[in-house]
Protein backbone atom coordinates (compact mmCIF):
# COMPACT_ATOMS: atom_id res chain seq x y z
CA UNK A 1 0.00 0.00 0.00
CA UNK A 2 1.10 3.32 -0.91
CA UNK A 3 0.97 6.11 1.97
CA UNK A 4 1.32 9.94 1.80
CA UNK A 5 3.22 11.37 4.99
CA UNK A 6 3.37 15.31 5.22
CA UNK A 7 7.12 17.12 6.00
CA UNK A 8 6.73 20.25 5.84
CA UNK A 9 5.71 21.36 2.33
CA UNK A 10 6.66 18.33 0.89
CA UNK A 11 4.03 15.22 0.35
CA UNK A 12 6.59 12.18 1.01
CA UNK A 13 5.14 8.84 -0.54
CA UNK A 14 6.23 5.27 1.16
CA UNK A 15 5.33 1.52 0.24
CA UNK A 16 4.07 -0.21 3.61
CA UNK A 17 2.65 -3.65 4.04
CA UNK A 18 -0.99 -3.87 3.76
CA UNK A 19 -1.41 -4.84 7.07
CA UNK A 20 -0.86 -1.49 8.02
CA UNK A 21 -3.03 0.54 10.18
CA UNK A 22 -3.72 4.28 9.21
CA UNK A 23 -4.49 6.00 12.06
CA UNK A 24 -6.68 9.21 10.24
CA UNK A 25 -9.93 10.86 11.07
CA UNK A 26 -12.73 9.52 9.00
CA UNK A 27 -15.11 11.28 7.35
CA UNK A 28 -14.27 14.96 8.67
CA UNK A 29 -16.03 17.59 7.42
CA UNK A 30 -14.17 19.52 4.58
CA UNK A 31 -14.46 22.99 2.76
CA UNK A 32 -16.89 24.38 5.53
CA UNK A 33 -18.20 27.75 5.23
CA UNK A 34 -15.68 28.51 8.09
CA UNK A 35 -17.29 32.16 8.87
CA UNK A 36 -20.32 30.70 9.18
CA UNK A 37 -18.85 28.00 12.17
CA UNK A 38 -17.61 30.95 14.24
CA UNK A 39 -20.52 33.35 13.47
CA UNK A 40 -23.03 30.91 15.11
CA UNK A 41 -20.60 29.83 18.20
CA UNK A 42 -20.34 33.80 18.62
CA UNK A 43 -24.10 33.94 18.34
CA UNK A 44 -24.63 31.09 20.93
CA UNK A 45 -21.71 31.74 23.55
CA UNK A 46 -21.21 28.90 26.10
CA UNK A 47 -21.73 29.84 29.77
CA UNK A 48 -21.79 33.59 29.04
CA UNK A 49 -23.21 36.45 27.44
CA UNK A 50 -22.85 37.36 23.82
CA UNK A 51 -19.84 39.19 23.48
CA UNK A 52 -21.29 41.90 21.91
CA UNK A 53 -23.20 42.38 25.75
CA UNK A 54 -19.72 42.32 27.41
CA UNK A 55 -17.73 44.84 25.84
CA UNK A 56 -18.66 48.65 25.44
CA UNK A 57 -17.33 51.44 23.27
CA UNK A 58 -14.23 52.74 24.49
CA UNK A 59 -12.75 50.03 26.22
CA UNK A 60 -9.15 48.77 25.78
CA UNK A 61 -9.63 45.20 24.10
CA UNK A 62 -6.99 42.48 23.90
CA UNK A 63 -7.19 39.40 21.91
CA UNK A 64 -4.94 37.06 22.92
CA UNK A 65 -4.22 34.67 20.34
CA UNK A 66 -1.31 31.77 18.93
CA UNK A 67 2.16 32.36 17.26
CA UNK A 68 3.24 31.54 14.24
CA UNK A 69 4.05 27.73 15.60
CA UNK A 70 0.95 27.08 15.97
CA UNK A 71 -2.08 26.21 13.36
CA UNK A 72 -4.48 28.52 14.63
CA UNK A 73 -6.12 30.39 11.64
CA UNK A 74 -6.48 33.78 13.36
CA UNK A 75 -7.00 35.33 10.10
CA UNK A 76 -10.46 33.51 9.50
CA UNK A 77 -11.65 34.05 12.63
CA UNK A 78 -11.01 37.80 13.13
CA UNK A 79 -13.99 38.88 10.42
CA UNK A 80 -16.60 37.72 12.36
CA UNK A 81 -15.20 38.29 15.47
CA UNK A 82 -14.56 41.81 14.95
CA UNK A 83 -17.52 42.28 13.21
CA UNK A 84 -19.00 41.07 16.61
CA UNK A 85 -16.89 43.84 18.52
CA UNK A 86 -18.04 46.42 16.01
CA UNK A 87 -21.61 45.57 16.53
CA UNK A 88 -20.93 46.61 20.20
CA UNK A 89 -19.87 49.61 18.96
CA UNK A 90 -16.07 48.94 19.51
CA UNK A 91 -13.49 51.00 17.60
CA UNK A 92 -10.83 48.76 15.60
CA UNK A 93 -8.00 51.40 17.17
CA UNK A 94 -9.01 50.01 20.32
CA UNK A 95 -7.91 46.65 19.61
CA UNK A 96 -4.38 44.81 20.27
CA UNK A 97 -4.09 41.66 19.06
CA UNK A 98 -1.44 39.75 21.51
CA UNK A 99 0.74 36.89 19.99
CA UNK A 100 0.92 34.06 22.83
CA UNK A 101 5.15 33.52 22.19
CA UNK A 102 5.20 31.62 25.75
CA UNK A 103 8.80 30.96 25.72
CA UNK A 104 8.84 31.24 21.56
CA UNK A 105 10.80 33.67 19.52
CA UNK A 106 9.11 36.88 18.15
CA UNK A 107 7.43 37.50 14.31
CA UNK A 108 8.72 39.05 11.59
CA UNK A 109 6.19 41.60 10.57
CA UNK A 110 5.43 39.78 8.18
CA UNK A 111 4.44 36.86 9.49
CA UNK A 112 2.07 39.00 12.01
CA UNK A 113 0.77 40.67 8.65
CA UNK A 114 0.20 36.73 7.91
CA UNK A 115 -1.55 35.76 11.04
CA UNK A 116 -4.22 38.75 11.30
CA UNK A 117 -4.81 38.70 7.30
CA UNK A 118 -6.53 42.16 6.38
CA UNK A 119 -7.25 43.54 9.86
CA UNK A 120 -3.49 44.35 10.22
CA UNK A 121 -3.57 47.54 9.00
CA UNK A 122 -6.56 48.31 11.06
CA UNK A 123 -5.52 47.37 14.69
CA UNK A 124 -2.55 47.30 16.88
CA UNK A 125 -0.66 43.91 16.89
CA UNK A 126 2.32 43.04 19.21
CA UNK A 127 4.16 40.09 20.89
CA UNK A 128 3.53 39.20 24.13
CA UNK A 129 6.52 40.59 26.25
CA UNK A 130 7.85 38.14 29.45
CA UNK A 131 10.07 41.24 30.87
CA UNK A 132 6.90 43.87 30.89
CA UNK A 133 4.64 41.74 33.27
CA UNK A 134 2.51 42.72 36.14
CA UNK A 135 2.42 40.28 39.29
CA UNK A 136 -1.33 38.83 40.40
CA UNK A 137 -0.37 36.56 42.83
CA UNK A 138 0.45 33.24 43.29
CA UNK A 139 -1.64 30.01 42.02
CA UNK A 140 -2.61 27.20 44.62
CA UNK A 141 0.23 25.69 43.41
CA UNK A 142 3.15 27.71 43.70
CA UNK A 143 2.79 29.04 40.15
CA UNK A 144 3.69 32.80 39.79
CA UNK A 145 0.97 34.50 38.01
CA UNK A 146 3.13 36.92 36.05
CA UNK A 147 1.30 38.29 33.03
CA UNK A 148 2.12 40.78 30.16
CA UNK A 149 1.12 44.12 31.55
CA UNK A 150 -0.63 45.03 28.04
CA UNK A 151 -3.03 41.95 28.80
CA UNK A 152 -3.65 42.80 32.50
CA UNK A 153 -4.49 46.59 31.80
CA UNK A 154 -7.05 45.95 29.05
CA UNK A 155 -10.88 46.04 29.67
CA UNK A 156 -11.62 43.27 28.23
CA UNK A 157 -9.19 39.72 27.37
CA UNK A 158 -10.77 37.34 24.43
CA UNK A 159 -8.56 34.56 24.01
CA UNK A 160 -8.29 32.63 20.70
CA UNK A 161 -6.79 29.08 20.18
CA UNK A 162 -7.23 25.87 18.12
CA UNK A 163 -8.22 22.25 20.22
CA UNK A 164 -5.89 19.18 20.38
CA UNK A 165 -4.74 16.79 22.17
CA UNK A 166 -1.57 18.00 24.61
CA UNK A 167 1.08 15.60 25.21
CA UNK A 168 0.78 16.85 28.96
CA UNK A 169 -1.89 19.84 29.62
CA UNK A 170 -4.43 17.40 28.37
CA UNK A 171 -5.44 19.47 25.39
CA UNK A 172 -4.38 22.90 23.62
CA UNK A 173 -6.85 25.84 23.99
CA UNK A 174 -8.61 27.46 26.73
CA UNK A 175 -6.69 29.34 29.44
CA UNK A 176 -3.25 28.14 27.90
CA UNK A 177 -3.50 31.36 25.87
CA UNK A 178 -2.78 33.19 28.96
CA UNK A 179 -0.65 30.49 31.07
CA UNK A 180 2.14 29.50 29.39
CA UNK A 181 0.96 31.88 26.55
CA UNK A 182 1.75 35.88 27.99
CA UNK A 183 3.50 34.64 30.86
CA UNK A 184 7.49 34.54 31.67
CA UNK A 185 9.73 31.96 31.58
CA UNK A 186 9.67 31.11 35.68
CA UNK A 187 6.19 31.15 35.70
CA UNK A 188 6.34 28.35 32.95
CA UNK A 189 9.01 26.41 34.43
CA UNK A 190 6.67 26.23 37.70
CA UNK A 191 3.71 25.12 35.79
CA UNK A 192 5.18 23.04 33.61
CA UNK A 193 7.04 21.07 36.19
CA UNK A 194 3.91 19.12 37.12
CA UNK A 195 4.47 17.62 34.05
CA UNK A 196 5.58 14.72 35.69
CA UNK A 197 2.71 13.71 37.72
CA UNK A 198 0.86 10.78 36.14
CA UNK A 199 -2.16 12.86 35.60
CA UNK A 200 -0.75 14.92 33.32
CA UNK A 201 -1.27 13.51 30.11
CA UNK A 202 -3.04 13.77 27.01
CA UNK A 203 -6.82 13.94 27.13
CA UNK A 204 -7.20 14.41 30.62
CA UNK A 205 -8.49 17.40 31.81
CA UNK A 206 -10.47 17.23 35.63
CA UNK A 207 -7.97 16.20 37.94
CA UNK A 208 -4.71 16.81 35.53
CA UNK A 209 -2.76 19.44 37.72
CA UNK A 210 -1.32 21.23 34.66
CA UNK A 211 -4.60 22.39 33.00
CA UNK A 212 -6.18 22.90 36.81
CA UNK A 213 -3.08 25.48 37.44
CA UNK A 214 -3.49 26.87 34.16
CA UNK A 215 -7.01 27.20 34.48
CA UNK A 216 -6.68 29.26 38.22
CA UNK A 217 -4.20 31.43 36.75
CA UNK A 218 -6.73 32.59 34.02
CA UNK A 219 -9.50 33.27 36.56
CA UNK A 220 -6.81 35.57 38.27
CA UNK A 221 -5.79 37.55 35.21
CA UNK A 222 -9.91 37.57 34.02
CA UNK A 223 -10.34 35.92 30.79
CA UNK A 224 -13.97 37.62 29.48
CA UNK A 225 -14.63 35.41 26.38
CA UNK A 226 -12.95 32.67 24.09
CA UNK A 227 -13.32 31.49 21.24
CA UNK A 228 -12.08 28.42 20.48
CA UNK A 229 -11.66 26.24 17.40
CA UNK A 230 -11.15 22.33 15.84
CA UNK A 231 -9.69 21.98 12.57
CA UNK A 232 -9.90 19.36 10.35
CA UNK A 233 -6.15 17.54 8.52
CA UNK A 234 -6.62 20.41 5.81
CA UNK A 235 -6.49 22.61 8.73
CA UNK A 236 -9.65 23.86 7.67
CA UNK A 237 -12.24 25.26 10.64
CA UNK A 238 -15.17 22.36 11.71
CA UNK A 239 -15.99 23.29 14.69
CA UNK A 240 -15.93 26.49 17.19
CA UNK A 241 -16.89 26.59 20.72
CA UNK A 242 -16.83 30.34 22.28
CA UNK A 243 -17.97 31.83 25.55
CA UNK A 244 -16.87 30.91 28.84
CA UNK A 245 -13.21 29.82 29.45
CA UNK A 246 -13.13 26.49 30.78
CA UNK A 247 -17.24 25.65 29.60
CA UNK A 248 -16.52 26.66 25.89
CA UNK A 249 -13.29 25.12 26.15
CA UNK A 250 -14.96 21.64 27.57
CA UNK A 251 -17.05 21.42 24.68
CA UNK A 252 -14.34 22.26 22.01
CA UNK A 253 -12.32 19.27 23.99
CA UNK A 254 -15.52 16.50 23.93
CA UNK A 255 -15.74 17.24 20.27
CA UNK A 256 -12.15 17.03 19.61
CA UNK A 257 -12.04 13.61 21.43
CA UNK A 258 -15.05 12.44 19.43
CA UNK A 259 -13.41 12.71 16.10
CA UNK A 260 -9.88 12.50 16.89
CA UNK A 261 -9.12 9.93 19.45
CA UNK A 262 -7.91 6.03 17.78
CA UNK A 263 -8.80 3.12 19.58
CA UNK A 264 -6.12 0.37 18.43
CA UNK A 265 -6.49 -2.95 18.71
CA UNK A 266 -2.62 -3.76 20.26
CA UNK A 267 0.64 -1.46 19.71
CA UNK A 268 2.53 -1.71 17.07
CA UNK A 269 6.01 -2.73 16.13
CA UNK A 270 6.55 -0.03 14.09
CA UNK A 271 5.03 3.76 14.20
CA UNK A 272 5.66 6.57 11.56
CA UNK A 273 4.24 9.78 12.70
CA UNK A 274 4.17 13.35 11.14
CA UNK A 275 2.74 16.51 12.76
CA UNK A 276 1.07 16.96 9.24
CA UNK A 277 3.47 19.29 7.88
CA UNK A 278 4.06 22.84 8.11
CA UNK A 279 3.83 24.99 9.80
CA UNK A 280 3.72 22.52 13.13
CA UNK A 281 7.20 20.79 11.81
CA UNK A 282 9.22 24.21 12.08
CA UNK A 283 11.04 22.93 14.69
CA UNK A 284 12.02 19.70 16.92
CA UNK A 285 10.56 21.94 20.31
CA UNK A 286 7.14 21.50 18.30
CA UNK A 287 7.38 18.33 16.81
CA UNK A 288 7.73 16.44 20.11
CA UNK A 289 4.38 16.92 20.75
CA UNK A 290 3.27 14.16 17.93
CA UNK A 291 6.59 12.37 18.51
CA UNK A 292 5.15 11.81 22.33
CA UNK A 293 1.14 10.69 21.08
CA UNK A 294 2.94 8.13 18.84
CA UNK A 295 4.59 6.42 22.23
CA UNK A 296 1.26 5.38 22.81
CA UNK A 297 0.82 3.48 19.96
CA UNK A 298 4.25 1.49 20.23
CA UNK A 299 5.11 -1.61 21.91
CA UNK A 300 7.93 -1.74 24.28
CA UNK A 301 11.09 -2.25 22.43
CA UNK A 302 9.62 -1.22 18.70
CA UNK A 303 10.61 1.58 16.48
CA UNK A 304 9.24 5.23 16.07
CA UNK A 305 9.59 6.80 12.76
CA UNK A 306 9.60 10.85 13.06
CA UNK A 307 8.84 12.39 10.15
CA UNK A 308 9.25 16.48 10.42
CA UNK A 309 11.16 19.46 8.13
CA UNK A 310 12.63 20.90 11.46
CA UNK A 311 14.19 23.49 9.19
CA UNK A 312 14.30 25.93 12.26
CA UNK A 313 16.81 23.04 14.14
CA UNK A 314 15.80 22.29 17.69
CA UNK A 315 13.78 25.47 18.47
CA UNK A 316 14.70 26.15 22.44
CA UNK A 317 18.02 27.02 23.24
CA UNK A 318 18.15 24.78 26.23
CA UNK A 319 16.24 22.14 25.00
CA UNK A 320 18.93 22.01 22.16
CA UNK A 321 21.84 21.86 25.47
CA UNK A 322 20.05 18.95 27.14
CA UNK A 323 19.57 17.16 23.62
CA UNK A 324 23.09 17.06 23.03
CA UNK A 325 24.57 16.61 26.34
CA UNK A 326 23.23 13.70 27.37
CA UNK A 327 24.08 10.34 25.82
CA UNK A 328 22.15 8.37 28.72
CA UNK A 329 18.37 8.25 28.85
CA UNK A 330 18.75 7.71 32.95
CA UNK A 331 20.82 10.69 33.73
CA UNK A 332 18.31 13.12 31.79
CA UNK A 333 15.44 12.00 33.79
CA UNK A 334 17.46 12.22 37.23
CA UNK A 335 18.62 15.52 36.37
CA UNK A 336 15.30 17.22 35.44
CA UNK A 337 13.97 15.53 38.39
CA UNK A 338 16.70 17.48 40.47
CA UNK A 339 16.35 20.72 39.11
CA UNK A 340 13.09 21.15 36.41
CA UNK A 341 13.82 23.77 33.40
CA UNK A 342 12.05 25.19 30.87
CA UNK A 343 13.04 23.54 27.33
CA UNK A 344 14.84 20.67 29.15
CA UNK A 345 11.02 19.66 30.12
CA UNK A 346 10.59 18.51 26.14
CA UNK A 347 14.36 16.66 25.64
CA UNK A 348 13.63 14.83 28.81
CA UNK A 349 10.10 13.39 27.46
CA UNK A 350 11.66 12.10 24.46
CA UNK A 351 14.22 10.24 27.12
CA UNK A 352 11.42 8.54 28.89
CA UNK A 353 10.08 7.46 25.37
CA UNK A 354 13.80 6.22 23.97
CA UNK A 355 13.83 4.36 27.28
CA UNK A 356 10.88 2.01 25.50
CA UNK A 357 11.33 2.38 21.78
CA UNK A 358 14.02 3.18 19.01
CA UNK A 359 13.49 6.77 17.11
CA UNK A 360 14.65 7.55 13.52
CA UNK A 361 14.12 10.96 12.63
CA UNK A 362 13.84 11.29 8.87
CA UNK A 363 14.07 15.87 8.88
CA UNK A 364 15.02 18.29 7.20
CA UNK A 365 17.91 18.70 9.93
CA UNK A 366 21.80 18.59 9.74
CA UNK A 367 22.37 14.38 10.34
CA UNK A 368 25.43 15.53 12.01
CA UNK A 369 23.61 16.96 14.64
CA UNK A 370 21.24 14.51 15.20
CA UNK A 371 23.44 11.77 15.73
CA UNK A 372 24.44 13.73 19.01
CA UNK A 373 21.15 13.30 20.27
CA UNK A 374 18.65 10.04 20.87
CA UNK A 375 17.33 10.46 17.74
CA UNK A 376 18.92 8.66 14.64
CA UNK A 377 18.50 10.54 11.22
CA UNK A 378 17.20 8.54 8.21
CA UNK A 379 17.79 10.35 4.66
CA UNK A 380 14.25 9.16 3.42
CA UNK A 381 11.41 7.96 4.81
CA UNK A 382 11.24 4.45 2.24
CA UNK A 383 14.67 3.94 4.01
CA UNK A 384 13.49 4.07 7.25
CA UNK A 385 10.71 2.10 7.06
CA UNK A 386 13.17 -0.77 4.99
CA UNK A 387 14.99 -0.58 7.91
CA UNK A 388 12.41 -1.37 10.28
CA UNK A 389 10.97 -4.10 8.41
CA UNK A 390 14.36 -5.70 8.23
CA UNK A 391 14.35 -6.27 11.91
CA UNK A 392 10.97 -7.13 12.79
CA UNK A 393 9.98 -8.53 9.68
CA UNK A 394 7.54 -8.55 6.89
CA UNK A 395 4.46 -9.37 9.22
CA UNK A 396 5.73 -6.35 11.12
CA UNK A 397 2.43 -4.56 12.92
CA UNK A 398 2.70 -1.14 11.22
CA UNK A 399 0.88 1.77 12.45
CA UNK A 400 0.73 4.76 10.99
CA UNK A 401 0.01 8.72 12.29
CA UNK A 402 0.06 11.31 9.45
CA UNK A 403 -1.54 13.91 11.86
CA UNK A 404 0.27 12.80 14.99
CA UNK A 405 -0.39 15.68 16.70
CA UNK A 406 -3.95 15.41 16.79
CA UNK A 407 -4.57 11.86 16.91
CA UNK A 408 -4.49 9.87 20.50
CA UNK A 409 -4.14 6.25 19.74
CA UNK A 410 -6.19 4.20 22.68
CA UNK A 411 -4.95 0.62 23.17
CA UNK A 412 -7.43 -1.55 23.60
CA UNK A 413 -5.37 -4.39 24.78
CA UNK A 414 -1.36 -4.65 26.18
């Protein structure tokens, strides 16, 4: 069988056995009127007034919304949404539009140009800034609620974001637009280092203490109205969810989980996984995230196969240092378990997951480089996957994730 695997702008083709398992949403709605989706979630708000009732002329309005990492399609969602705000009688010079860098680097102007499409030129649009913060206290659990003074002084906060599964918050969207989103760098390192409580794992939300932390520092920094989206493997808009921050946020999650979560019969010997191409590939930092939903899919002792372009290398400074210092699965874990950091967080995930599986990394990436790290480059994908059947054989259980980011495989069975 013949398989298409997305690398950044490139469609890669590969011969697998027949036996393999594809794991892609079925049947997902395509070529949407996506104006249409967000008009009626902004005309029936979740938990909370119509936006239009919340904000009043004059006020100071910040939309907080993703970088350039991310496959948010801000620029289809700002026409009706500011069509909304100008309903309320809301003048477009009173509007920032906030890029959520977290710990990120900063746009180009033209890539903001890209990300708000025509309202650019109409409204004020600026990074998120981790050294201009004001202080709101302190979460339940020890997390510093530092947040971009721009955010904090505005009237009114709407925060924008796209739904998926997240390897440890549970899922994208919500409240993350504000924590990690316009936070600083301690802040994230505090939240962030619950990563490593069982709990905190894709598709859990309730009890996961991540997304509960994330969650309280929102309702300190006052989050008025979200709007939040699911988009199908085009990255088109099927679904939008807006209104109240963790109610509108619940329901963009149960949908997401409907369509997007894989039961599998038993893991596989063999996984190939691609974010889906650009622009969630740009970089190793972003690519984990479908790198870590494909460990649930793989047997102990089987083979991952990332595929991702990676053309911006590693993507986090430090995560790039902990990558390449340590040879040893073991003495990554013990040392983020000594002293958690920001960046090192990601390199250590991928040790837990080379602790239980071999990874080839077919990228876009210097192969000199990656053979410093855990990861072992592959020129082509073909060659990879030759490889793999070569040691487990032709009746090799082959699964495969083209849209690894989104997809959650489910084992039904050990």
């Amino acid at each position: 069988m013949i398989t298409q695997i997305r690398k950044g702008n490139e469609i890669l083709e590969v011969n697998l056995p027949n036996t393999s398992v594809i794991l892609s949403p079925a049947n997902l709605p395509q070529d949407m009127d996506e104006a249409e989706i967000v008009k009626k979630a902004l005309l029936s708000p979740i938990g909370s007034k119509r936006l239009n009732q919340i904000v009043h002329p004059a006020e100071k309005i910040v939309i907080i919304t993703s970088d350039i990492t991310r496959p948010m399609p801000t620029d289809r969602v700002m026409d009706p949404l500011m069509e909304e705000l100008v309903s309320a009688g809301v003048d477009p010079k009173d509007v920032t539009v906030v890029f959520a860098r977290g710990s990120h680097r900063h746009h180009t102007e033209a890539e903001m140009r890209h990300l708000v499409g025509k309202w650019y030129d109409r409204i004020r649009c600026v990074d998120s800034d981790s050294e201009n913060v004001i202080h709101l206290g302190t979460t339940s659990a020890g997390t510093p609620v530092d947040i971009d003074a721009r955010v904090v002084q505005a009237d009114r906060r709407i925060c924008l974001g796209n739904v998926e599964f997240h390897y440890f918050a549970g899922y994208s969207g919500g409240a993350k637009a504000i924590m990690p989103g316009v936070s600083t760098t301690s802040a994230i390192t505090m939240n962030h280092r619950m990563m490593v409580d069982p709990r905190a794992c894709a598709g859990n939300l309730d009890d996961n203490p991540v997304r509960c932390d994330i969650e309280e520092a929102g309702r300190m920094t006052g989050i008025d109205f979200i709007v939040n989206v699911v988009l199908n493997t085009k990255k088109q808009i099927i679904y939008c969810a807006s209104g109240d921050s963790v109610k509108a946020h619940r329901d963009a999650c149960a949908y997401l989980k409907g369509i997007y979560q894989s039961p599998i019969e038993k893991k596989a010997d063999v996984v190939i996984v691609s974010q889906g191409g650009a622009p969630k590939d740009l970089n190793l930092y972003q690519t984990q995230k479908a790198l870590d939903n494909a460990g649930h899919a793989v047997k102990d002792g089987g083979t991952i196969i990332l595929v991702g372009s990676c053309k911006e290398g590693f993507g986090n400074a430090l995560f790039e240092e902990w990558m390449m210092q340590y040879t040893k699965p073991d003495d990554m874990i013990g040392a983020l378990h000594k002293h958690f950091m920001l960046g090192a967080h990601k390199a250590t995930a991928i040790a837990m997951l080379k602790k239980r599986a071999d990874i080839l990394f077919v990228s876009d990436m210097d192969d000199s480089i990656i053979q410093k790290t855990f990861l072992q480059p592959v020129d082509d994908l073909q060659t990879a996957v030759d490889v793999c059947l070569e040691k487990y054989g032709a009746d090799a259980r082959v699964i495969v994730m083209p849209y690894g980011g989104s997809t959650l495989p489910v084992c039904q069975s050990i």
